[in-house]
PDB file of N, CA and C in Angstrom:
ATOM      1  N   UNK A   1     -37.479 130.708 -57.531  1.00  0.00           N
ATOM      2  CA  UNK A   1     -36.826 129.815 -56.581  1.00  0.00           C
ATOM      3  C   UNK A   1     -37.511 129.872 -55.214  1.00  0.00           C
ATOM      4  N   UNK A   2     -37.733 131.144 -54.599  1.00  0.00           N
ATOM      5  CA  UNK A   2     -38.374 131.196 -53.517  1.00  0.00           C
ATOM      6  C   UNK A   2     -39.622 130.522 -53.729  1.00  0.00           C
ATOM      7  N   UNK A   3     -40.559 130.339 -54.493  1.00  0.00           N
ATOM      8  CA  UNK A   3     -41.589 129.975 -54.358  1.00  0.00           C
ATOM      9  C   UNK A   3     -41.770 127.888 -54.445  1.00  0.00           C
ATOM     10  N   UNK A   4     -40.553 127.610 -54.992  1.00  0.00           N
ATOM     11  CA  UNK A   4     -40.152 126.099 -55.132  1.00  0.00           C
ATOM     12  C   UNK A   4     -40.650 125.229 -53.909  1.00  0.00           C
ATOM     13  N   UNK A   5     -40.028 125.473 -53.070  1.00  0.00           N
ATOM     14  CA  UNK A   5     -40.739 124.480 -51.808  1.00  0.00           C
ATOM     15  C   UNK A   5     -42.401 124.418 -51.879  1.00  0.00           C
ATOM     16  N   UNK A   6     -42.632 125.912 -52.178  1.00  0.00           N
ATOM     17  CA  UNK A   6     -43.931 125.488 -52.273  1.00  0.00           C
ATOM     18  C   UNK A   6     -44.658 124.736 -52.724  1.00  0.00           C
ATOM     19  N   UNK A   7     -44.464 124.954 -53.846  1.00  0.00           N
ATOM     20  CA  UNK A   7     -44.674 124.114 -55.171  1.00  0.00           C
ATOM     21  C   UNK A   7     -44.675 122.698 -54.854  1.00  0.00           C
ATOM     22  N   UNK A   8     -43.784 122.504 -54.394  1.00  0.00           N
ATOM     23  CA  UNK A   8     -43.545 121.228 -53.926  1.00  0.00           C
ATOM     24  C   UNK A   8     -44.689 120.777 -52.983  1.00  0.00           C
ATOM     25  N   UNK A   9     -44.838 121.590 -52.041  1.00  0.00           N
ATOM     26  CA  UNK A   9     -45.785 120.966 -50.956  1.00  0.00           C
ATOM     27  C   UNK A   9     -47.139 121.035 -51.294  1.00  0.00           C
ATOM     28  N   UNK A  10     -47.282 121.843 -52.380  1.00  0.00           N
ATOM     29  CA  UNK A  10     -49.105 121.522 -53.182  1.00  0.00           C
ATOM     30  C   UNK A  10     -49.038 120.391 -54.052  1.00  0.00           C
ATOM     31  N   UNK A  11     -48.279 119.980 -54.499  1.00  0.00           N
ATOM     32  CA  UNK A  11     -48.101 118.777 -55.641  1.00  0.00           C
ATOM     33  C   UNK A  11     -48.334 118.009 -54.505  1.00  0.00           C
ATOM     34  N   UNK A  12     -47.658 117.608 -53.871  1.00  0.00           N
ATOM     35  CA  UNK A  12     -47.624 116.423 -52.754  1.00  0.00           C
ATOM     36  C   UNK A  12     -48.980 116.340 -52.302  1.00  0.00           C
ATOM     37  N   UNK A  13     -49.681 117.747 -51.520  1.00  0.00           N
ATOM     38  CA  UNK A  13     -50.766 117.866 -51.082  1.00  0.00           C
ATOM     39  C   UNK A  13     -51.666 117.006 -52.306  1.00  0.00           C
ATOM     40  N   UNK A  14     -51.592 117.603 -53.289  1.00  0.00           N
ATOM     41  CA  UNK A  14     -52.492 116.815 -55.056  1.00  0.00           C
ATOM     42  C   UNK A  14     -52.269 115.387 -54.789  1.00  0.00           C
ATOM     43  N   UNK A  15     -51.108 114.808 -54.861  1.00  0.00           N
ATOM     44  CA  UNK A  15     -50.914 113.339 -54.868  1.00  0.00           C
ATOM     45  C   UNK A  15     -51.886 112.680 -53.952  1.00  0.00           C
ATOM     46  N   UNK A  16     -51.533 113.199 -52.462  1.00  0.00           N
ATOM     47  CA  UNK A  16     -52.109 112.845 -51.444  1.00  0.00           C
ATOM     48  C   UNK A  16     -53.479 112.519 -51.923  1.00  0.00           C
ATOM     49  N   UNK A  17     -54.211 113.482 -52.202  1.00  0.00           N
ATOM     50  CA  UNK A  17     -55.920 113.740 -52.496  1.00  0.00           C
ATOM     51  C   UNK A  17     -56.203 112.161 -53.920  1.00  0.00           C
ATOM     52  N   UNK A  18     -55.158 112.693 -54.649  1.00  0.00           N
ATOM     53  CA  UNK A  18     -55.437 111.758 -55.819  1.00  0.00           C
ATOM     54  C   UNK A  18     -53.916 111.445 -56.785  1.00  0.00           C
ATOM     55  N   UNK A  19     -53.409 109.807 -55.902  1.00  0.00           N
ATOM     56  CA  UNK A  19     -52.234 109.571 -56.066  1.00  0.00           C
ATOM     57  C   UNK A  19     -52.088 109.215 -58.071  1.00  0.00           C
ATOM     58  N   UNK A  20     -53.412 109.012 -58.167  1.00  0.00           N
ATOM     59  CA  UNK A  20     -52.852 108.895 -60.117  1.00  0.00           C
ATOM     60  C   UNK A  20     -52.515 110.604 -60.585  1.00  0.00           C
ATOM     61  N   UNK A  21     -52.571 111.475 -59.965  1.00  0.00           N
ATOM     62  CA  UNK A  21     -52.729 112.523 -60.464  1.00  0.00           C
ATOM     63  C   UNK A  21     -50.915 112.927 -61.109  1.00  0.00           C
ATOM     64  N   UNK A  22     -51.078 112.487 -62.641  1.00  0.00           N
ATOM     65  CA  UNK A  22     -49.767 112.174 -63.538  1.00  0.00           C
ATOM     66  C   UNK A  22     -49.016 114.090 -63.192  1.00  0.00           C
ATOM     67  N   UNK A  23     -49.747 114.512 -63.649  1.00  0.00           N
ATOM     68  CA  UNK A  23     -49.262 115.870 -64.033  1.00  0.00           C
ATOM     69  C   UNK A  23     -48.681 116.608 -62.619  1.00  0.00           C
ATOM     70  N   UNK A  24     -49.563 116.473 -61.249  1.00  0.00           N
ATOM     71  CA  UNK A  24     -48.782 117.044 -60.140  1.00  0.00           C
ATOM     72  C   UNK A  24     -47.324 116.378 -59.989  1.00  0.00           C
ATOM     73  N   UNK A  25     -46.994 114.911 -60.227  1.00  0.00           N
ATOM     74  CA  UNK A  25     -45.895 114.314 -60.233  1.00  0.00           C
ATOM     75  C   UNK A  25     -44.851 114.835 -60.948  1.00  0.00           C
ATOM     76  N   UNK A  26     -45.418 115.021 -62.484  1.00  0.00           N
ATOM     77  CA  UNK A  26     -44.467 115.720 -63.089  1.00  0.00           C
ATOM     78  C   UNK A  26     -44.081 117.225 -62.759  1.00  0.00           C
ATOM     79  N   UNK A  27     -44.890 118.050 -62.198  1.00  0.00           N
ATOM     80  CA  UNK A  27     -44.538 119.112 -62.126  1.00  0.00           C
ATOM     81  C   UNK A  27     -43.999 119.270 -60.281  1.00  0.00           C
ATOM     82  N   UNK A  28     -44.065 118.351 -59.908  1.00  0.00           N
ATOM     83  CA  UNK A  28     -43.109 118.148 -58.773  1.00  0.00           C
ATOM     84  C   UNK A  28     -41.916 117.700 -59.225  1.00  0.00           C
ATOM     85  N   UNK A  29     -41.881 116.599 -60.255  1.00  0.00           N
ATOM     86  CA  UNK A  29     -40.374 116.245 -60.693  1.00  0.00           C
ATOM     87  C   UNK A  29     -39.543 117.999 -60.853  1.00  0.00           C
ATOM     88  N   UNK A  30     -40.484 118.459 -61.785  1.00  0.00           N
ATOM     89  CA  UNK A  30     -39.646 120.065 -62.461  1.00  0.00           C
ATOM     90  C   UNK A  30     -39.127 121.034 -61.365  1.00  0.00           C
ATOM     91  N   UNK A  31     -39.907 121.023 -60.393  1.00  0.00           N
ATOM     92  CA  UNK A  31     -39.509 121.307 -58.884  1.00  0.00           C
ATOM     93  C   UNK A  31     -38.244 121.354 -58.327  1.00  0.00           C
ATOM     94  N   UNK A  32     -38.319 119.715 -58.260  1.00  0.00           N
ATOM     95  CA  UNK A  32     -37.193 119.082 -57.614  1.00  0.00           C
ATOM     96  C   UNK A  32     -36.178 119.383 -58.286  1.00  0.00           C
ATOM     97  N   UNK A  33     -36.029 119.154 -59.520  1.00  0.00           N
ATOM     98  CA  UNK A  33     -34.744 119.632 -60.689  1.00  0.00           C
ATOM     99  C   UNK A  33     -34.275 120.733 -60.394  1.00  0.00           C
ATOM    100  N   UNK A  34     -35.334 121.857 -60.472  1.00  0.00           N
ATOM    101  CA  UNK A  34     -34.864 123.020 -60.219  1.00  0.00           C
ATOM    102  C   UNK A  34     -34.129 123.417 -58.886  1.00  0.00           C
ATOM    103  N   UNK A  35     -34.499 122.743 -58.020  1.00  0.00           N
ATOM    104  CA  UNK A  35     -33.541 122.674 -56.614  1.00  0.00           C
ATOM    105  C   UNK A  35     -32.429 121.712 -56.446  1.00  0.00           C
ATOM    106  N   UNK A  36     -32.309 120.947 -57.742  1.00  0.00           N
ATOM    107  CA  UNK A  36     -31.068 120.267 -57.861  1.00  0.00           C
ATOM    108  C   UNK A  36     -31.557 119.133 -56.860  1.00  0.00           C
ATOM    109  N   UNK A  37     -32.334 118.416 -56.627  1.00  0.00           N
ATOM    110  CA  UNK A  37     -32.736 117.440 -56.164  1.00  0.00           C
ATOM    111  C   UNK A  37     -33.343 116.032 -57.225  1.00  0.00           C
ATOM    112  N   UNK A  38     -31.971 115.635 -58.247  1.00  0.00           N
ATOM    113  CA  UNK A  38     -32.493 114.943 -59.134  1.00  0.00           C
ATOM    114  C   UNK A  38     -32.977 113.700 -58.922  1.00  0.00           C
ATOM    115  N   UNK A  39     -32.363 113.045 -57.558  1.00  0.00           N
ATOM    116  CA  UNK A  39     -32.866 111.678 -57.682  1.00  0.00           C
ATOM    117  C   UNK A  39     -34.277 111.822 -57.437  1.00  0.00           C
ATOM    118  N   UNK A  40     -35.124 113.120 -56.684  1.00  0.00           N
ATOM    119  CA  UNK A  40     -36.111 112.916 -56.161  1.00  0.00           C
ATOM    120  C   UNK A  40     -37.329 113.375 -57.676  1.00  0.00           C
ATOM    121  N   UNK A  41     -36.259 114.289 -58.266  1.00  0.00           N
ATOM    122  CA  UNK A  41     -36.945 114.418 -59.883  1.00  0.00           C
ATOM    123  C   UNK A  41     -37.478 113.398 -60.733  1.00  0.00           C
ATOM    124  N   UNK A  42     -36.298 112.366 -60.716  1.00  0.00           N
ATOM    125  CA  UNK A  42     -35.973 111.096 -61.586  1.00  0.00           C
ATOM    126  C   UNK A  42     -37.646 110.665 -60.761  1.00  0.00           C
ATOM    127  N   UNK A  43     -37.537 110.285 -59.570  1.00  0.00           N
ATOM    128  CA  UNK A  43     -38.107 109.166 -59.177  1.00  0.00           C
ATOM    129  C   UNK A  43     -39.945 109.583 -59.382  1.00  0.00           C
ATOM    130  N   UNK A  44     -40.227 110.894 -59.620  1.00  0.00           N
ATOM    131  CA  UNK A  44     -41.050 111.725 -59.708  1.00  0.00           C
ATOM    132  C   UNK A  44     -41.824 111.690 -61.512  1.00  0.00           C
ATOM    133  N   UNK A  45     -40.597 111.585 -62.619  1.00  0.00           N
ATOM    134  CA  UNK A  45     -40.774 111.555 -63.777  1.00  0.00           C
ATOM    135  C   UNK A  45     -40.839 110.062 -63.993  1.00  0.00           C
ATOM    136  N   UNK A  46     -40.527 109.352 -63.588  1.00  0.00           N
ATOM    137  CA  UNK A  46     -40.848 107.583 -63.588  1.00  0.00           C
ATOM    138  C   UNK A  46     -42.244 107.312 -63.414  1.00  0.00           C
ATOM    139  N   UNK A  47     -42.454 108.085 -62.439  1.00  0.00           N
ATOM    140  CA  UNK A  47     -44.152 107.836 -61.949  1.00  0.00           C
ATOM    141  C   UNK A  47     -45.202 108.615 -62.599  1.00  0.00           C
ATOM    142  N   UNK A  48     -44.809 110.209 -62.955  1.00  0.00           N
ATOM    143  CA  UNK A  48     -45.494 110.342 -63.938  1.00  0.00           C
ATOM    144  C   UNK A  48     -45.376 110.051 -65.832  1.00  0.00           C
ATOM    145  N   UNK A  49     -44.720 108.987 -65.721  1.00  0.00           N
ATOM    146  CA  UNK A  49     -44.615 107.944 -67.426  1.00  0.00           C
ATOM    147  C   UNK A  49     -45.576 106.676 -67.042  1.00  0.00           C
ATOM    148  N   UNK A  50     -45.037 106.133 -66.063  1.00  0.00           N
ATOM    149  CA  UNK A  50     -46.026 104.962 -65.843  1.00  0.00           C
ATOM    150  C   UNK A  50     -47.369 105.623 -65.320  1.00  0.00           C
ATOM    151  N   UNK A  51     -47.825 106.522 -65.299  1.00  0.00           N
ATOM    152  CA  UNK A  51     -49.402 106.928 -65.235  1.00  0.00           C
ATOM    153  C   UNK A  51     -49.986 107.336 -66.589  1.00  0.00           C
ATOM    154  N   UNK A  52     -49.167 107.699 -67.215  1.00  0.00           N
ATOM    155  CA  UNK A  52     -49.359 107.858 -68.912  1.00  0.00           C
ATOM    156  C   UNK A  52     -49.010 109.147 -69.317  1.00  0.00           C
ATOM    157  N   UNK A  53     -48.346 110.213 -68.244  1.00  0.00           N
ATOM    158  CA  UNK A  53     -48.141 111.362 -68.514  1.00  0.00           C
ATOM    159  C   UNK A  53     -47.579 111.515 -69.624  1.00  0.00           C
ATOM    160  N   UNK A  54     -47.267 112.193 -70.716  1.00  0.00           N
ATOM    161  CA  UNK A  54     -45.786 112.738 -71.507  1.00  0.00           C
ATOM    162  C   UNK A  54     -45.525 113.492 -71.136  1.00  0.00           C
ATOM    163  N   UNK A  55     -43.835 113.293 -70.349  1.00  0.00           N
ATOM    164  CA  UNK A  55     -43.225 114.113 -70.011  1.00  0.00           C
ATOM    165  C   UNK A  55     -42.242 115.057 -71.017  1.00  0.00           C
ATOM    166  N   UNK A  56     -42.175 116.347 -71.157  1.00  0.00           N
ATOM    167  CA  UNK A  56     -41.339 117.052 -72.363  1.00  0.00           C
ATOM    168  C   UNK A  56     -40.184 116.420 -72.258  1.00  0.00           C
ATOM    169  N   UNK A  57     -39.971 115.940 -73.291  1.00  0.00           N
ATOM    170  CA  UNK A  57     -38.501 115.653 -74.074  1.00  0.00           C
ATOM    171  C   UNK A  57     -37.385 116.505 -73.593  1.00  0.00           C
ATOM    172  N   UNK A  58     -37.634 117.736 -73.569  1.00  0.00           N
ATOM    173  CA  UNK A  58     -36.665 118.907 -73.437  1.00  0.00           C
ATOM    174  C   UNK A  58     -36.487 119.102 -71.929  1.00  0.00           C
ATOM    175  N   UNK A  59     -37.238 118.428 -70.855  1.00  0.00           N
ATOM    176  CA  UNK A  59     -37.302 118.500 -69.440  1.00  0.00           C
ATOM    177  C   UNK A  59     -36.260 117.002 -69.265  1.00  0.00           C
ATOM    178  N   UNK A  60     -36.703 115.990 -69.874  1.00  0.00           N
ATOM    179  CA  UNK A  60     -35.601 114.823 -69.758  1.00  0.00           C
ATOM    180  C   UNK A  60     -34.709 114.754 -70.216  1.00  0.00           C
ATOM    181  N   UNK A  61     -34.284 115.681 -70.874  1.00  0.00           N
ATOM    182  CA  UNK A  61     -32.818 116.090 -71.516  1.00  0.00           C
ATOM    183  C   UNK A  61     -32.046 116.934 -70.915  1.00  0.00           C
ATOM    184  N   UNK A  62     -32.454 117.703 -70.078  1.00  0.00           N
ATOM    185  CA  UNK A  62     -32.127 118.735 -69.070  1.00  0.00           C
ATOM    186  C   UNK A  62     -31.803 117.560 -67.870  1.00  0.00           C
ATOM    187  N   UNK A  63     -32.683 116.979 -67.222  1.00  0.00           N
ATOM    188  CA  UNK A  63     -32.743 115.967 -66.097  1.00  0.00           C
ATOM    189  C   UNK A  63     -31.345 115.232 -66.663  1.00  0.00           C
ATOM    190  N   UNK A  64     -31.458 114.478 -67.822  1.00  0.00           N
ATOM    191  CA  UNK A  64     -30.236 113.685 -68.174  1.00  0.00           C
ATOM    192  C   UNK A  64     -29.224 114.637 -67.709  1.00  0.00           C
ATOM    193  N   UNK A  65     -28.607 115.591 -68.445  1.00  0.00           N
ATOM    194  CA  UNK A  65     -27.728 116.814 -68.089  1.00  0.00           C
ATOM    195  C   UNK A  65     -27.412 116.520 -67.100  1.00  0.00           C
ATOM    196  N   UNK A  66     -27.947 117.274 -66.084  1.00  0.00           N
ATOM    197  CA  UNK A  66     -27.752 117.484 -65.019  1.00  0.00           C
ATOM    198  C   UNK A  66     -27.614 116.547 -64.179  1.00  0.00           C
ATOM    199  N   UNK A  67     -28.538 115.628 -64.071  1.00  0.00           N
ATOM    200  CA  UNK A  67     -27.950 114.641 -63.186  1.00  0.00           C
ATOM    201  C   UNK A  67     -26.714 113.625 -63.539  1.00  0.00           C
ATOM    202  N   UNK A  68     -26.667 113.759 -64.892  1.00  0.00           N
ATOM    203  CA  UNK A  68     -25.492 113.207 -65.095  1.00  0.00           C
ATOM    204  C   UNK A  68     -25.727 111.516 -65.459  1.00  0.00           C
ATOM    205  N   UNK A  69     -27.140 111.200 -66.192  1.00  0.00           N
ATOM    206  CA  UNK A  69     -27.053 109.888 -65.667  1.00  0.00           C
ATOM    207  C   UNK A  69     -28.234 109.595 -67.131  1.00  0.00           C
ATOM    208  N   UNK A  70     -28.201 108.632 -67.634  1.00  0.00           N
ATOM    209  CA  UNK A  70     -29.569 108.511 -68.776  1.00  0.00           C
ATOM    210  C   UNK A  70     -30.268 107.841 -67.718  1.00  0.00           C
ATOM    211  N   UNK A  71     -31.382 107.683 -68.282  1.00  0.00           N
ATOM    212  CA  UNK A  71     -33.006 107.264 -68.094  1.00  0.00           C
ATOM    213  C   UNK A  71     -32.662 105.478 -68.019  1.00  0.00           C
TER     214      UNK A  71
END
């Protein structure tokens, strides 16, 4: 948990450098989840699908969960 923000702010830093970059998105979505920040998850796993990522099944089933909301 302590290390989460971070995480966050190197993914972003990645995007920045190279905004197709599918996989920093997604693993910023996993981020955000984990800090209970789903809309910013959701909006994170949208962008890495439309770049062509596959996102785990078992991470959008969790996201569903929790945020309370389908895809």
């Amino acid at each position: 948990q302590d290390n989460l923000p971070q995480a966050i702010s190197d993914c972003t830093k990645a995007i920045e450098i190279n905004p197709n970059y599918a996989e920093a998105y997604n693993n910023r979505g996993l981020a955000y989840y984990m800090i209970k920040e789903y809309d910013k998850a959701w909006a994170d796993v949208y962008k890495a699908e439309r770049l062509g990522y596959a996102v785990h099944p078992g991470f959008l089933d969790a996201l569903k969960k929790a945020s309370g909301r389908d895809r």
